[in-house]
N, C-alpha and C. Protein backbone atom coordinates (compact mmCIF):
# COMPACT_ATOMS: atom_id res chain seq x y z
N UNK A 1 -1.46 36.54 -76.51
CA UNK A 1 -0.86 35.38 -75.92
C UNK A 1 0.54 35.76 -75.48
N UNK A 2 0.85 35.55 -74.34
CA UNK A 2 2.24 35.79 -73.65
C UNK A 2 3.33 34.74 -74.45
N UNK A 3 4.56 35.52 -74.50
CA UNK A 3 5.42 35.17 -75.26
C UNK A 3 6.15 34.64 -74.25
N UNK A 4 6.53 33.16 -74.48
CA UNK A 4 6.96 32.33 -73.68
C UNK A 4 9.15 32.21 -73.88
N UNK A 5 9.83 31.93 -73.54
CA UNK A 5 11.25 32.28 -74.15
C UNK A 5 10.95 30.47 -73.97
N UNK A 6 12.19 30.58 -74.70
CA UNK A 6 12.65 28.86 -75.08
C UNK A 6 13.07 28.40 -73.80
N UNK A 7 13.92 28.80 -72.85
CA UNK A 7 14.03 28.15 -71.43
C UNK A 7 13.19 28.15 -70.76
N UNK A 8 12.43 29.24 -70.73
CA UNK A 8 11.23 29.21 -69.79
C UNK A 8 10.38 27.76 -70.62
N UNK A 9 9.93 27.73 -71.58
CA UNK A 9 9.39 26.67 -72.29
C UNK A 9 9.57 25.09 -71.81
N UNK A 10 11.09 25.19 -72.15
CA UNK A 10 11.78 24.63 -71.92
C UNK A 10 11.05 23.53 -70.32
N UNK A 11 11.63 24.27 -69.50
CA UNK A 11 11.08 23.93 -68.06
C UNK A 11 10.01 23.14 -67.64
N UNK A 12 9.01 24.59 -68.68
CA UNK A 12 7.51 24.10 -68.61
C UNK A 12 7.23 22.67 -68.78
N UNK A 13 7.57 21.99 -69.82
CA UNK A 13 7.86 20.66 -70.67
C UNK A 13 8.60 19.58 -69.92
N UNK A 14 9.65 20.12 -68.99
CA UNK A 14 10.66 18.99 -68.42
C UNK A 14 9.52 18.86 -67.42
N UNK A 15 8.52 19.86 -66.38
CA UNK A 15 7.87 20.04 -65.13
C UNK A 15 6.28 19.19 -65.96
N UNK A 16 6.26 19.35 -66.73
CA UNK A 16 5.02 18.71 -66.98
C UNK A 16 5.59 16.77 -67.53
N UNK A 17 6.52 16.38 -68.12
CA UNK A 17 7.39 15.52 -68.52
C UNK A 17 7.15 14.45 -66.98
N UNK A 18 7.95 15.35 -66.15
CA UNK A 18 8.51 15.02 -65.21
C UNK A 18 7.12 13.91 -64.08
N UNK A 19 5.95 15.45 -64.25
CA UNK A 19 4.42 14.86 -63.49
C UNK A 19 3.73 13.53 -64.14
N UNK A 20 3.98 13.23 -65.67
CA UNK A 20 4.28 12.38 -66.89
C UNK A 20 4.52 11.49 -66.35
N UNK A 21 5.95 11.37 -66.28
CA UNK A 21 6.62 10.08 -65.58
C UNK A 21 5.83 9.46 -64.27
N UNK A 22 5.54 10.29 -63.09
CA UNK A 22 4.97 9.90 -61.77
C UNK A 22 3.82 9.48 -61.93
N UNK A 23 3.43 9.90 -62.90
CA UNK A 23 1.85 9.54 -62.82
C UNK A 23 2.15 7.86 -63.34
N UNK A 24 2.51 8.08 -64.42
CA UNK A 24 2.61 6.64 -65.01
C UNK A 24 3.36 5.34 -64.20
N UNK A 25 4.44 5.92 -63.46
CA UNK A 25 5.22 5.39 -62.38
C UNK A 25 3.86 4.51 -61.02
N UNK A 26 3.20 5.57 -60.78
CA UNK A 26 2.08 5.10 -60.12
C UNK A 26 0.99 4.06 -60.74
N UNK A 27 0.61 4.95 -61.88
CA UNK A 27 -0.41 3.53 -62.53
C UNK A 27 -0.05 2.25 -62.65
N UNK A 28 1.19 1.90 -63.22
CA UNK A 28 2.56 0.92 -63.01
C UNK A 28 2.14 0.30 -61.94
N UNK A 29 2.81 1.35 -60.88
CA UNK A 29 2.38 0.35 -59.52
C UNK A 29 0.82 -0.16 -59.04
N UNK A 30 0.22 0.61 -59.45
CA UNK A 30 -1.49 0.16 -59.11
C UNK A 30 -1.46 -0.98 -59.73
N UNK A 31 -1.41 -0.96 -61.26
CA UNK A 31 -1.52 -2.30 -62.16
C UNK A 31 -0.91 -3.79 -61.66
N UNK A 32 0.37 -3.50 -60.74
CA UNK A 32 0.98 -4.72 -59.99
C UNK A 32 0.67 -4.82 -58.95
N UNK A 33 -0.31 -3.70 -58.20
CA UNK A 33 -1.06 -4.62 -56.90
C UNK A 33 -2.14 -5.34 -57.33
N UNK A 34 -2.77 -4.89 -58.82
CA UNK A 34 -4.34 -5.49 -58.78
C UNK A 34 -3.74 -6.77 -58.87
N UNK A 35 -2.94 -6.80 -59.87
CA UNK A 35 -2.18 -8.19 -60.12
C UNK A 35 -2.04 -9.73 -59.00
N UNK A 36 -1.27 -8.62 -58.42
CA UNK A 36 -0.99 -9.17 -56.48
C UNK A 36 -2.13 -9.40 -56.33
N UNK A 37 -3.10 -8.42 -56.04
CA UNK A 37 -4.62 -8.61 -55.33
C UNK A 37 -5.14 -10.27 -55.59
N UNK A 38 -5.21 -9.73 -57.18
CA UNK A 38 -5.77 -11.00 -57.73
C UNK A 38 -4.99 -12.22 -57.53
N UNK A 39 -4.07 -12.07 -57.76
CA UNK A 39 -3.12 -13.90 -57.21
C UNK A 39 -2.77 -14.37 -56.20
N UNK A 40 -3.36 -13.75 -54.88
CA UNK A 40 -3.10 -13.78 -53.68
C UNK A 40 -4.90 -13.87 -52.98
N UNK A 41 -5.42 -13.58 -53.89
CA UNK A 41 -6.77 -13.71 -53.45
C UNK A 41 -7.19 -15.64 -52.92
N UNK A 42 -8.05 -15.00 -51.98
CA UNK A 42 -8.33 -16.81 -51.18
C UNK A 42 -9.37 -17.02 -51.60
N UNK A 43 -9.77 -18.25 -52.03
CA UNK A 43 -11.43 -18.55 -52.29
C UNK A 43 -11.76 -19.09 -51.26
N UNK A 44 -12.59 -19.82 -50.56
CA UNK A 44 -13.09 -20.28 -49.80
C UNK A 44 -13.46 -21.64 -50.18
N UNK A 45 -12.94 -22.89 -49.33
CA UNK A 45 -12.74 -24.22 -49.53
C UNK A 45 -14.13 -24.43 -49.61
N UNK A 46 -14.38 -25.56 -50.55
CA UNK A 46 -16.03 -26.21 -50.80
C UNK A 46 -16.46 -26.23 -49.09
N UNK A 47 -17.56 -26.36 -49.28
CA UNK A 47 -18.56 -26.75 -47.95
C UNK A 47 -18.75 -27.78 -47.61
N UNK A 48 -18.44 -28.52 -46.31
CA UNK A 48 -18.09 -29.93 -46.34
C UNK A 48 -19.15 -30.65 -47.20
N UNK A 49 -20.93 -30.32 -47.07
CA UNK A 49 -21.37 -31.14 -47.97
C UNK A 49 -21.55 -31.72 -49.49
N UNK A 50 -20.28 -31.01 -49.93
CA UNK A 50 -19.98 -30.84 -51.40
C UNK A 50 -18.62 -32.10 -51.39
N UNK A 51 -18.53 -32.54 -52.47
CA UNK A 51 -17.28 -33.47 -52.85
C UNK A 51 -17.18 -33.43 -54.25
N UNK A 52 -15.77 -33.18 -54.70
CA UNK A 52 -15.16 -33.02 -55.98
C UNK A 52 -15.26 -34.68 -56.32
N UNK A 53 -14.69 -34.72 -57.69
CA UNK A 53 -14.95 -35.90 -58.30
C UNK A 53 -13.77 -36.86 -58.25
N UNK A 54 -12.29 -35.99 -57.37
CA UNK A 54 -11.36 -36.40 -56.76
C UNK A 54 -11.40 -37.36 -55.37
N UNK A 55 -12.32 -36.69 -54.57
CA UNK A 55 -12.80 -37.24 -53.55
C UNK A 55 -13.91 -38.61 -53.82
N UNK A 56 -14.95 -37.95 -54.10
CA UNK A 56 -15.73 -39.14 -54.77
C UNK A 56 -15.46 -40.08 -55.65
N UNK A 57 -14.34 -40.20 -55.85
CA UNK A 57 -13.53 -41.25 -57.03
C UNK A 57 -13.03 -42.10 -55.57
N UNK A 58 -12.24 -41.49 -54.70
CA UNK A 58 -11.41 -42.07 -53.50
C UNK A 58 -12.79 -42.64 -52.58
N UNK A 59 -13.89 -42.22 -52.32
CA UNK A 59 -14.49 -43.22 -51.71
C UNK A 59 -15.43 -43.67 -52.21
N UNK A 60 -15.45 -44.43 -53.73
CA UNK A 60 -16.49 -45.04 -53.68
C UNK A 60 -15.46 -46.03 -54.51
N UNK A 61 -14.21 -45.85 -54.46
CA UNK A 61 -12.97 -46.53 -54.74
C UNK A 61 -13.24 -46.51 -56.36
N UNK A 62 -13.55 -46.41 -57.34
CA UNK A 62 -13.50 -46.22 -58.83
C UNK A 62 -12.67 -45.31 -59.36
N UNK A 63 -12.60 -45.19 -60.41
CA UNK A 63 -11.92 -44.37 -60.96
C UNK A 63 -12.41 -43.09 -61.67
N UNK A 64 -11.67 -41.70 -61.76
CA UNK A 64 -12.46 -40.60 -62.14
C UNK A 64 -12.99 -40.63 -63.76
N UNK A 65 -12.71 -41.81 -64.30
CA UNK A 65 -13.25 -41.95 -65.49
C UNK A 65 -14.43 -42.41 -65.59
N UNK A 66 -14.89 -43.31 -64.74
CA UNK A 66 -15.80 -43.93 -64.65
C UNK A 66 -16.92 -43.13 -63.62
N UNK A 67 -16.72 -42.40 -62.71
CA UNK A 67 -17.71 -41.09 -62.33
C UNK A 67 -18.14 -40.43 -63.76
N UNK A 68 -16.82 -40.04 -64.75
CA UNK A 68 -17.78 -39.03 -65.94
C UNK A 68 -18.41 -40.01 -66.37
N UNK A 69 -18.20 -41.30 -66.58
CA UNK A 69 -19.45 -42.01 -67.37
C UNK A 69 -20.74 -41.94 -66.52
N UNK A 70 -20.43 -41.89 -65.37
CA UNK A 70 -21.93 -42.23 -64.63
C UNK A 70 -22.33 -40.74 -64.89
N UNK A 71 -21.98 -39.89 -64.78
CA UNK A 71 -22.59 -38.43 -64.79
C UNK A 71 -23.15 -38.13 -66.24
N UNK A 72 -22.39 -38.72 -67.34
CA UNK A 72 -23.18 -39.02 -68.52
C UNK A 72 -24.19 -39.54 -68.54
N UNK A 73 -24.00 -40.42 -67.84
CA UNK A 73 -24.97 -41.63 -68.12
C UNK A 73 -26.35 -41.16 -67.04
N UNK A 74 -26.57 -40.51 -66.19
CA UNK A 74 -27.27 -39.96 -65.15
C UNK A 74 -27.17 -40.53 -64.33
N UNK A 75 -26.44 -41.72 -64.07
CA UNK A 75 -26.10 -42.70 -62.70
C UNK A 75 -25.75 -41.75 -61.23
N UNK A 76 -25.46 -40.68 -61.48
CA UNK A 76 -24.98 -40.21 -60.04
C UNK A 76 -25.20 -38.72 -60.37
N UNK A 77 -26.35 -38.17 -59.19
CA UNK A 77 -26.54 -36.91 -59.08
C UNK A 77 -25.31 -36.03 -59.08
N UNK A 78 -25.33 -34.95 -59.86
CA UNK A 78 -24.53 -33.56 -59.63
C UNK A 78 -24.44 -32.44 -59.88
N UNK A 79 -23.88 -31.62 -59.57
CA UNK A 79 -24.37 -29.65 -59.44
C UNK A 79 -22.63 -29.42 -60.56
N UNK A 80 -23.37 -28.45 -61.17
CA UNK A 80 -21.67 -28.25 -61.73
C UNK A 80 -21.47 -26.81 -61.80
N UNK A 81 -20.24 -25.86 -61.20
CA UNK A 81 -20.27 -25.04 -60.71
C UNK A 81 -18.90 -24.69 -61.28
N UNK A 82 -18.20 -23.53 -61.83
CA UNK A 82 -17.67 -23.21 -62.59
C UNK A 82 -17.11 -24.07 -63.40
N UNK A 83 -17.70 -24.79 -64.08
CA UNK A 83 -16.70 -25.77 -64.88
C UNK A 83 -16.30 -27.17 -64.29
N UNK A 84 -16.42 -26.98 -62.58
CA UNK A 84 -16.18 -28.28 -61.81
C UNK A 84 -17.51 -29.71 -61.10
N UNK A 85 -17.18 -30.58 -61.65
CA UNK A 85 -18.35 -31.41 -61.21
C UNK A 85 -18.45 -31.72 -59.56
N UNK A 86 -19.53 -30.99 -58.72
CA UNK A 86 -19.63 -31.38 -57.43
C UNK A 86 -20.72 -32.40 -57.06
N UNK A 87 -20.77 -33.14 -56.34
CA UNK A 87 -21.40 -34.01 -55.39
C UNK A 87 -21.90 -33.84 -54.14
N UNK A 88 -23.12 -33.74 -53.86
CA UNK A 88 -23.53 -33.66 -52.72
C UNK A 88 -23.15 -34.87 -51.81
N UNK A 89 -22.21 -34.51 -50.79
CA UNK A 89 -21.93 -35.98 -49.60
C UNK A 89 -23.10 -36.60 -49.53
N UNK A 90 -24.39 -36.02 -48.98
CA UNK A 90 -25.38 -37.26 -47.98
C UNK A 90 -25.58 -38.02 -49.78
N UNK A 91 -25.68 -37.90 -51.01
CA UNK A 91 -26.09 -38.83 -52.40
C UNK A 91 -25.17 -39.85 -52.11
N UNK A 92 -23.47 -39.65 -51.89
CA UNK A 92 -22.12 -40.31 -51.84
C UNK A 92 -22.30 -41.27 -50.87
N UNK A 93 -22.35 -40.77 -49.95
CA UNK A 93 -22.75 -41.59 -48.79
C UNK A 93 -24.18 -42.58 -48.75
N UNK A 94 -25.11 -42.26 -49.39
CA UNK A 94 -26.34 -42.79 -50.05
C UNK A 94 -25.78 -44.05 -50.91
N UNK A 95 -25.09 -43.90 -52.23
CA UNK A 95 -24.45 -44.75 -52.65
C UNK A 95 -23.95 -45.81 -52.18
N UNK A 96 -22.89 -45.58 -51.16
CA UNK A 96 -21.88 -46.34 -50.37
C UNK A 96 -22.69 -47.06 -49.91
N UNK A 97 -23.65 -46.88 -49.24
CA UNK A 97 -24.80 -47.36 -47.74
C UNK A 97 -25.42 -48.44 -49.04
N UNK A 98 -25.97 -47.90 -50.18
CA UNK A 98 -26.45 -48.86 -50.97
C UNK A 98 -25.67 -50.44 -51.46
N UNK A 99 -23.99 -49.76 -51.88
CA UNK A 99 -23.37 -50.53 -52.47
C UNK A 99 -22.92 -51.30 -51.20
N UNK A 100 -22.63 -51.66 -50.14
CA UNK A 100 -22.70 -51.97 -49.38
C UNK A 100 -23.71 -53.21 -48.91
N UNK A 101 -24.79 -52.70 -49.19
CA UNK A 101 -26.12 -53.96 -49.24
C UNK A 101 -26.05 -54.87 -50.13
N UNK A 102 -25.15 -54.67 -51.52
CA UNK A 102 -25.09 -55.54 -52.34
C UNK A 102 -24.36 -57.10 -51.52
């Protein structure tokens, strides 16, 4: 094994240290674009024939408390899709057209 001197060593350690730092300097930065990526990412707005329970509260004029009872209760069809309760418009509009005849 070649006998290395303490400066030469030395070097070796600051030059490998040094590639150390950049590398990590970089991963650093990768880690704060995924970051970026991800919090800047767009989803794509519902499809008009879909309505949140925000909307469907506003036109069937009730309140969003009283949608979760009906959705408990099975009074009003719905799809539930990450965690969020959606409404198919033509059911909403079905409703309305009904409540309406009353």
């Amino acid at each position: 094994m070649p006998h290395l001197d303490s400066h030469q060593s030395e070097t070796q350690f600051r030059s490998l240290f040094e590639k150390l730092m950049l590398m990590e300097a970089k991963l650093d930065e990768l880690l704060y674009l995924q970051r970026q990526e991800h919090e800047l990412r767009v989803y794509p707005p519902l499809r008009a024939e879909y309505l949140d329970i925000i909307d469907v509260s506003k036109l069937l004029k009730v309140e969003q408390k009283t949608i979760y009872n009906w959705v408990s209760l099975g009074k009003i069809p719905y799809l539930k899709a990450n965690g969020r309760l959606l409404f198919l418009r033509a059911e909403v509009d079905e409703m309305l057209r009904r409540r309406e005849e009353w």
